[in-house]
PDB file of N, CA and C in Angstrom:
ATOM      1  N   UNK A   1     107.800  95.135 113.953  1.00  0.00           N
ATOM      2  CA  UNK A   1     108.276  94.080 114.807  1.00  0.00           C
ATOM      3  C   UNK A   1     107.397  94.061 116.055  1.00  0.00           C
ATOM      4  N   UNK A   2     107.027  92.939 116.395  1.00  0.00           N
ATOM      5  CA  UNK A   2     105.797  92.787 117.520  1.00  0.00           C
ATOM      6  C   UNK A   2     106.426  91.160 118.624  1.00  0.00           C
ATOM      7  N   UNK A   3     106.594  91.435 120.063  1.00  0.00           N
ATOM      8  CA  UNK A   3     107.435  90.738 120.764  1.00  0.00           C
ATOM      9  C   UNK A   3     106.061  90.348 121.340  1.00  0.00           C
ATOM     10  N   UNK A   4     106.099  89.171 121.741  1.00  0.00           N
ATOM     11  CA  UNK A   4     105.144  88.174 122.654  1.00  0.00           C
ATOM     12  C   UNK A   4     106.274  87.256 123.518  1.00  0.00           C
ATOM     13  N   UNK A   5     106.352  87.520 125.050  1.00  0.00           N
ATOM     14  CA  UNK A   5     106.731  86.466 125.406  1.00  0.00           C
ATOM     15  C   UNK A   5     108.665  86.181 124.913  1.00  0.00           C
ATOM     16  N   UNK A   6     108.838  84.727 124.828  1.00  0.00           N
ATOM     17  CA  UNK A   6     110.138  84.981 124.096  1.00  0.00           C
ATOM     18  C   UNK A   6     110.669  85.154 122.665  1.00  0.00           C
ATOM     19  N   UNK A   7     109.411  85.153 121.764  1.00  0.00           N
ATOM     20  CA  UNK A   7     109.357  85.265 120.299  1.00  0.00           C
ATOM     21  C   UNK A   7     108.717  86.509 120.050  1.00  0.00           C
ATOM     22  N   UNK A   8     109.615  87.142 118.807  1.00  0.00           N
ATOM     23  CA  UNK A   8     109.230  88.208 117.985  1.00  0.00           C
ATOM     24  C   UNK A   8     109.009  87.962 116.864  1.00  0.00           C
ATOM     25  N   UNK A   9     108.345  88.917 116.516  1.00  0.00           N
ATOM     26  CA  UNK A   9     108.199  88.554 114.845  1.00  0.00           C
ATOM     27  C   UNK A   9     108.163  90.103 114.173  1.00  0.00           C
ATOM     28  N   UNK A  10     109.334  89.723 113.417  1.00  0.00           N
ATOM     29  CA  UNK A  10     109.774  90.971 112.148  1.00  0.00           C
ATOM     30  C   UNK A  10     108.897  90.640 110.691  1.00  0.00           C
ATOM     31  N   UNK A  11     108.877  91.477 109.870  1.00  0.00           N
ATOM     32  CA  UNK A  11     107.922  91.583 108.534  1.00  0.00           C
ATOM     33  C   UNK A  11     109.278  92.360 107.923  1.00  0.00           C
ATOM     34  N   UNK A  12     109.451  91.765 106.877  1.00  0.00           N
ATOM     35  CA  UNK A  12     110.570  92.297 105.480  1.00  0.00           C
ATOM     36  C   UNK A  12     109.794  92.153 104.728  1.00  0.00           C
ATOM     37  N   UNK A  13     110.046  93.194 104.054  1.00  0.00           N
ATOM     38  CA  UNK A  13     109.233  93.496 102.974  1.00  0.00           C
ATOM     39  C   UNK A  13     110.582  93.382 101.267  1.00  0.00           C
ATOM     40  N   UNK A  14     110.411  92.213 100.429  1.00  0.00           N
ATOM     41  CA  UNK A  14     111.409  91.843  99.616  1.00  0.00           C
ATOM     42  C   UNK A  14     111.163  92.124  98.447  1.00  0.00           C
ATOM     43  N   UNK A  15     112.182  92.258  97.406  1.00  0.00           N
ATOM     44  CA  UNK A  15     112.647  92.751  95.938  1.00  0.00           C
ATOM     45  C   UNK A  15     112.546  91.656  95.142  1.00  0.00           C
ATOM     46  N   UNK A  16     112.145  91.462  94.273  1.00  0.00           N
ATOM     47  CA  UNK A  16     112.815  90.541  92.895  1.00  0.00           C
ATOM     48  C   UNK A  16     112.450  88.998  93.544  1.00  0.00           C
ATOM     49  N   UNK A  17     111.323  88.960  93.847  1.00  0.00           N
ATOM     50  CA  UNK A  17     110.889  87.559  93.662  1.00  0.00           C
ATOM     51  C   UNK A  17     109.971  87.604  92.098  1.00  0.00           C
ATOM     52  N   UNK A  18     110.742  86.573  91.312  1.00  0.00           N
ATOM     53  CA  UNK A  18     110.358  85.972  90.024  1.00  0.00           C
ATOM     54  C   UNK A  18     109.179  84.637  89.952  1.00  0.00           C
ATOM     55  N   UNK A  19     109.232  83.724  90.864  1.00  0.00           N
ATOM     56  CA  UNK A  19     108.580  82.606  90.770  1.00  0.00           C
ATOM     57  C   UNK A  19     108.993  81.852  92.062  1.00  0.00           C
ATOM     58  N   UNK A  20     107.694  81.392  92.600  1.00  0.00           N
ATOM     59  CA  UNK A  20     107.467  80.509  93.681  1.00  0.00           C
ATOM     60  C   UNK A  20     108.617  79.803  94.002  1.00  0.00           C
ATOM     61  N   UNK A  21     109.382  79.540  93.963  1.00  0.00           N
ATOM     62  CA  UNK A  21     111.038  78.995  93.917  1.00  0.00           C
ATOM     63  C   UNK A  21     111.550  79.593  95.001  1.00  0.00           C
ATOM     64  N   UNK A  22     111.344  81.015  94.814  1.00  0.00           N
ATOM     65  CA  UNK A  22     112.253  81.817  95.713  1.00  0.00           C
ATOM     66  C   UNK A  22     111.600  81.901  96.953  1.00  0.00           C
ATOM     67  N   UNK A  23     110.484  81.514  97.293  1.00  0.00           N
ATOM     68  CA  UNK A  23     109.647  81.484  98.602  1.00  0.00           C
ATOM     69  C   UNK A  23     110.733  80.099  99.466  1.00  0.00           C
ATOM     70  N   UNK A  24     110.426  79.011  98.742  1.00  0.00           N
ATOM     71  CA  UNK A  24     111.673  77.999  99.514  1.00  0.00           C
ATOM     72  C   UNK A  24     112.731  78.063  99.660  1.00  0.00           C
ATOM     73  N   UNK A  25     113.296  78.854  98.800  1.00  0.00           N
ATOM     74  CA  UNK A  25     114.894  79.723  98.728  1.00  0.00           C
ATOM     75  C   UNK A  25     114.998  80.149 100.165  1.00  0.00           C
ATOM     76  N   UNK A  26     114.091  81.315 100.264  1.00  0.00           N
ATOM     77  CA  UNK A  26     114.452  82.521 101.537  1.00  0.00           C
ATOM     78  C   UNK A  26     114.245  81.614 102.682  1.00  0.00           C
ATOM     79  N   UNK A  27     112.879  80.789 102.964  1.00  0.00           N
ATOM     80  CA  UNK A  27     112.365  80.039 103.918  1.00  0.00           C
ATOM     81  C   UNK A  27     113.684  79.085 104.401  1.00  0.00           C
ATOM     82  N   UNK A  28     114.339  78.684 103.606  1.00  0.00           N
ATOM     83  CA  UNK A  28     115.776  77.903 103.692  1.00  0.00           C
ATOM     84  C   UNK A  28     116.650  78.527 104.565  1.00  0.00           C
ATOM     85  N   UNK A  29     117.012  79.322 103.700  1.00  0.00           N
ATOM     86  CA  UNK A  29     118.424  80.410 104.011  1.00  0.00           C
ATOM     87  C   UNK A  29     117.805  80.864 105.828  1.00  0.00           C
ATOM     88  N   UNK A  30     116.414  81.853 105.555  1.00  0.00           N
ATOM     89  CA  UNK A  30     116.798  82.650 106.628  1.00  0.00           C
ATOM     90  C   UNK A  30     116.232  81.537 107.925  1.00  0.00           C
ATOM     91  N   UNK A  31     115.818  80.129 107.649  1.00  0.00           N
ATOM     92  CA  UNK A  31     115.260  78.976 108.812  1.00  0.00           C
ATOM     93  C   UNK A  31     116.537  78.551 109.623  1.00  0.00           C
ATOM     94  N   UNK A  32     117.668  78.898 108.395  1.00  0.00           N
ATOM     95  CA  UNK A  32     119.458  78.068 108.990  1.00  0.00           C
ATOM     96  C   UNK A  32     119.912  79.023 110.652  1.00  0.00           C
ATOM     97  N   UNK A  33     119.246  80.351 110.540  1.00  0.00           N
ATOM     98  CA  UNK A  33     119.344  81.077 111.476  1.00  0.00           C
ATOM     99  C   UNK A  33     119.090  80.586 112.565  1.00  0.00           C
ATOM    100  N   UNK A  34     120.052  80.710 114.151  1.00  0.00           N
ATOM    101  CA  UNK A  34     119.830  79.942 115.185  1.00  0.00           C
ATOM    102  C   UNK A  34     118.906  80.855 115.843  1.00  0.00           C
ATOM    103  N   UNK A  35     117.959  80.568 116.785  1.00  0.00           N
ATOM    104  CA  UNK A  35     116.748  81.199 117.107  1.00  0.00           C
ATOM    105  C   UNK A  35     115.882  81.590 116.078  1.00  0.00           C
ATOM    106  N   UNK A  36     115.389  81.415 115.375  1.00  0.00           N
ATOM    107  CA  UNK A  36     114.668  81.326 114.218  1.00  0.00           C
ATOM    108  C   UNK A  36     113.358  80.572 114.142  1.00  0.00           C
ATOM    109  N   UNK A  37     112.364  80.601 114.584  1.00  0.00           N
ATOM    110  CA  UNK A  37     111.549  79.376 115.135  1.00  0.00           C
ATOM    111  C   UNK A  37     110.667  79.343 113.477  1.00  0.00           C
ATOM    112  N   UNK A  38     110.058  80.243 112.778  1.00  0.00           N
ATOM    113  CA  UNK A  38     109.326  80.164 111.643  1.00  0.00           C
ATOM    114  C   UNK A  38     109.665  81.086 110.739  1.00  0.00           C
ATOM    115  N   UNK A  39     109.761  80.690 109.656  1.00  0.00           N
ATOM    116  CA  UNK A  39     109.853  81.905 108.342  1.00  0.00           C
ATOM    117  C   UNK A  39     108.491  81.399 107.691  1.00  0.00           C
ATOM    118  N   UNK A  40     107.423  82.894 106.923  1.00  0.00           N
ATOM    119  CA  UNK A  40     106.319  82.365 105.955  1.00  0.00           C
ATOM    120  C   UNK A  40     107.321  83.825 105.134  1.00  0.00           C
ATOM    121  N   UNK A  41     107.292  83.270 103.943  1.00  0.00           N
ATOM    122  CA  UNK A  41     107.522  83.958 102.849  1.00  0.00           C
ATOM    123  C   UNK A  41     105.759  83.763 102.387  1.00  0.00           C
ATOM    124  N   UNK A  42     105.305  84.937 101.824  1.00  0.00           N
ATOM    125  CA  UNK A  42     104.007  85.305 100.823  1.00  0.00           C
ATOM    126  C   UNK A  42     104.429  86.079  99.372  1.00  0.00           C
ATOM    127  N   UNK A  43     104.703  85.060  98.561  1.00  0.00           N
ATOM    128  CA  UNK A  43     105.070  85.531  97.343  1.00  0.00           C
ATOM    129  C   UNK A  43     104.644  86.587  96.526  1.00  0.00           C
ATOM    130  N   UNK A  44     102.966  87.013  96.662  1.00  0.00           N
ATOM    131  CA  UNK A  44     101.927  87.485  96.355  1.00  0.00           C
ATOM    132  C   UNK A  44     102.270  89.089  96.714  1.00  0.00           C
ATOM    133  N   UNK A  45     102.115  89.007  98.305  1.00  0.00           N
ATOM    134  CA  UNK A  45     102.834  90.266  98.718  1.00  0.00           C
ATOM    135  C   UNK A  45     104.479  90.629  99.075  1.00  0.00           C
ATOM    136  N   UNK A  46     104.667  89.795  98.566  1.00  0.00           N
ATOM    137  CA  UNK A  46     106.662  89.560  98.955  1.00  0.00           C
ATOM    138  C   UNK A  46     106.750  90.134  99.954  1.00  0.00           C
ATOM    139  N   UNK A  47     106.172  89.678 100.958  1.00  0.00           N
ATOM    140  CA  UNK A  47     106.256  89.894 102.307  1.00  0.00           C
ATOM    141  C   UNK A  47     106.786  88.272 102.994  1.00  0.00           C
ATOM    142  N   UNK A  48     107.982  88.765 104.633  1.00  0.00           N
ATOM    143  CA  UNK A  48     108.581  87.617 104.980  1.00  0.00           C
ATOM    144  C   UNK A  48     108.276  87.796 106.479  1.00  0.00           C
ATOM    145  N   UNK A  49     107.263  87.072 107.084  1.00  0.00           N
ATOM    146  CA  UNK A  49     107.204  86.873 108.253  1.00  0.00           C
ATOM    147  C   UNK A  49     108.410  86.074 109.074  1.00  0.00           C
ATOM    148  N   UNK A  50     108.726  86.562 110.189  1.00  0.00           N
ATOM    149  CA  UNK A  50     109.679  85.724 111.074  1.00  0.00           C
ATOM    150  C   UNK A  50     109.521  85.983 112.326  1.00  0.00           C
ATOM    151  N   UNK A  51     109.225  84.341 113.089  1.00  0.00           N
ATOM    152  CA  UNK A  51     109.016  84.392 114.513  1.00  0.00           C
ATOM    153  C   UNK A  51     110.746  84.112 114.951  1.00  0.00           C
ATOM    154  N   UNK A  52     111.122  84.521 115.725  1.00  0.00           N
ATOM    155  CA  UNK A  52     112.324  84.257 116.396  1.00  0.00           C
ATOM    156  C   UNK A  52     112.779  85.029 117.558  1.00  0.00           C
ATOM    157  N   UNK A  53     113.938  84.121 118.356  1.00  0.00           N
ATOM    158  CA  UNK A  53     114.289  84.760 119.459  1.00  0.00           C
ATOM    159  C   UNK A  53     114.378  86.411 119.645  1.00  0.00           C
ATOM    160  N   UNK A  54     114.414  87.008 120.441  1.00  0.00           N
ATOM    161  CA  UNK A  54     114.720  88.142 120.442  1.00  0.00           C
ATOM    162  C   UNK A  54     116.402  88.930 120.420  1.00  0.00           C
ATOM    163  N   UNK A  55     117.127  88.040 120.390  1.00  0.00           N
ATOM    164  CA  UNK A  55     118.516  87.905 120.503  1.00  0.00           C
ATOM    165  C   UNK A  55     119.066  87.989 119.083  1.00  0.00           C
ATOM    166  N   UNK A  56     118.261  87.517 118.139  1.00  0.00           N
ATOM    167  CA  UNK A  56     118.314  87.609 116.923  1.00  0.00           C
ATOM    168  C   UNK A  56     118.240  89.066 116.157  1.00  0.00           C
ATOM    169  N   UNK A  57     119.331  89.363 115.712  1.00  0.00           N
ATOM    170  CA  UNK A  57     119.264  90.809 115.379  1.00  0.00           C
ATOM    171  C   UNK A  57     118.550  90.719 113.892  1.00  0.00           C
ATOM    172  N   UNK A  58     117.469  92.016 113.718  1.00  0.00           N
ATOM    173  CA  UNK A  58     117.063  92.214 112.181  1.00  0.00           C
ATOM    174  C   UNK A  58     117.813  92.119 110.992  1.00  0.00           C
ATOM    175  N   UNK A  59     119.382  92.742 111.396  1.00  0.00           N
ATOM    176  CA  UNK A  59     120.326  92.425 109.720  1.00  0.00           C
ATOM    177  C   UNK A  59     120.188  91.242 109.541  1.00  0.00           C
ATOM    178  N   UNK A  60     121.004  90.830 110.649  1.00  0.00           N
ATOM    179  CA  UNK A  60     121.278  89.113 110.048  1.00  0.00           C
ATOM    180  C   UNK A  60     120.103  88.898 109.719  1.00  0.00           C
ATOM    181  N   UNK A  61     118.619  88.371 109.791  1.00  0.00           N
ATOM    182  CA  UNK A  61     117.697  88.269 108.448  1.00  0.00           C
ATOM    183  C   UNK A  61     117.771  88.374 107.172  1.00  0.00           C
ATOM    184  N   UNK A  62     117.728  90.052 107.591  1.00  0.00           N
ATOM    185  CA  UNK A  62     117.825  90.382 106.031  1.00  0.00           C
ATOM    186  C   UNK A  62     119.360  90.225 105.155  1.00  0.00           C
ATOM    187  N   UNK A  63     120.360  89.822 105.989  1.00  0.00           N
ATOM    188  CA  UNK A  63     121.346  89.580 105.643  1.00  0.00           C
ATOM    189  C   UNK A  63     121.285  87.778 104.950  1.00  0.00           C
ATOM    190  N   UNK A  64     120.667  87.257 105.566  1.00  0.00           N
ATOM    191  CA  UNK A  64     119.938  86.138 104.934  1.00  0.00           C
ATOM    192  C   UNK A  64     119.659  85.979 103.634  1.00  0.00           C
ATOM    193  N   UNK A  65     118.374  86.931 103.884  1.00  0.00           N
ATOM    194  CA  UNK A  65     117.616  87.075 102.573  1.00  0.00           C
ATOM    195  C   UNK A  65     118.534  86.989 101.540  1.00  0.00           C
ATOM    196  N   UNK A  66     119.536  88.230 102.160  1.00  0.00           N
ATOM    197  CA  UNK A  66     120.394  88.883 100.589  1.00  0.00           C
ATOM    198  C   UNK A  66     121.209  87.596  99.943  1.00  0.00           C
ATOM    199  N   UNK A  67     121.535  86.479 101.218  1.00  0.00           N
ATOM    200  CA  UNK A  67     122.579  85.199 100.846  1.00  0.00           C
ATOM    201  C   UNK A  67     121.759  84.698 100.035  1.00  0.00           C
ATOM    202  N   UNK A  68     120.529  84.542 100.198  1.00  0.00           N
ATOM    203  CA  UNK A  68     119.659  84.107  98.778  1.00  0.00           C
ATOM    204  C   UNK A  68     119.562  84.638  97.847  1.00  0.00           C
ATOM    205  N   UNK A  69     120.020  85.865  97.790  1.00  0.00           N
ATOM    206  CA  UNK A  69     119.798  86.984  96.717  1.00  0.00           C
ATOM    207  C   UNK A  69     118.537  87.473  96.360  1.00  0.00           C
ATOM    208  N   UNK A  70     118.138  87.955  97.297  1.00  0.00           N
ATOM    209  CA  UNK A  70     116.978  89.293  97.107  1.00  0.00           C
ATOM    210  C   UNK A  70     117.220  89.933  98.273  1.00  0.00           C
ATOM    211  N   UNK A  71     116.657  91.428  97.782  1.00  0.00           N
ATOM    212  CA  UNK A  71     116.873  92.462  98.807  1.00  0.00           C
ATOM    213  C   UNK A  71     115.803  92.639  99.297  1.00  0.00           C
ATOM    214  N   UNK A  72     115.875  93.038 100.778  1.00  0.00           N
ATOM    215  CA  UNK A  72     114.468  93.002 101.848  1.00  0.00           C
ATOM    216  C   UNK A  72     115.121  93.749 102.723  1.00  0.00           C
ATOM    217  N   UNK A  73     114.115  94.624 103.349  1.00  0.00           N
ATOM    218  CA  UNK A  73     113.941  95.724 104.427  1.00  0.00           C
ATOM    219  C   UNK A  73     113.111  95.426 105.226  1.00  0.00           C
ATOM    220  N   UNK A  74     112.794  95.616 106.332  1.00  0.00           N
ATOM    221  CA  UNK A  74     111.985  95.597 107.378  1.00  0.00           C
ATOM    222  C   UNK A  74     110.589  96.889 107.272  1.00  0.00           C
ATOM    223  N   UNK A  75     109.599  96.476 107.534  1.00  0.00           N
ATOM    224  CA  UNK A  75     108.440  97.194 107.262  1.00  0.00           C
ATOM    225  C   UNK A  75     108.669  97.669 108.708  1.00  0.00           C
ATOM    226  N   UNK A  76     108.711  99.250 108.774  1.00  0.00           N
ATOM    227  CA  UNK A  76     107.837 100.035 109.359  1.00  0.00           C
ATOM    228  C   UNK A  76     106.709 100.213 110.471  1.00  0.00           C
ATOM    229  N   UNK A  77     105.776  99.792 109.717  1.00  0.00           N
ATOM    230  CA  UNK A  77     104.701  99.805 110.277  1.00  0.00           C
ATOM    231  C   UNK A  77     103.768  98.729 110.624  1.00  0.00           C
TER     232      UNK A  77
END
C-alpha cells in the first residue's frame, strides 16, 4: 500500500479468475465502494490495483472482491 497526497493505492493479489469476465466483475463490485477513485484488475497477473481514499479500509476491498466471488489478499510487498 503506497499513499500520495489524498489517494492510496492497495495491490490484492486474487484466486480463481477463469476468464476475462471476472476482470469487469471485480472492477464493478469493488468501483461501488465510496472513496474508491480507480480499480485495474490484470487478469494475467490476477493482480487488483486500487486508488482510493484513505478512509477506506483494506477488508472492505477485499470484502468486495469476495461479493464477486474470488478470494484476494493484499500483497505485502
Amino acid at each position: 500500500m503506497s499513499t500520495t497526497s489524498a489517494v492510496t493505492r492497495t495491490v490484492l493479489r486474487a484466486e480463481g479468475f477463469s476468464c476475462p469476465s471476472c476482470v469487469a466483475k471485480i472492477e464493478k463490485r469493488v468501483g461501488q465502494i465510496d472513496g474508491v477513485a480507480r480499480v485495474k484488475v490484470h487478469f494475467a497477473s490476477a493482480r487488483i490495483e486500487i486508488d482510493h481514499a484513505p478512509s477506506v479500509p483494506v477488508d472492505d476491498l477485499v470484502a468486495a472482491v469476495a461479493k464477486a466471488g474470488y478470494v484476494a489478499a493484499p500483497v505485502t510487498f
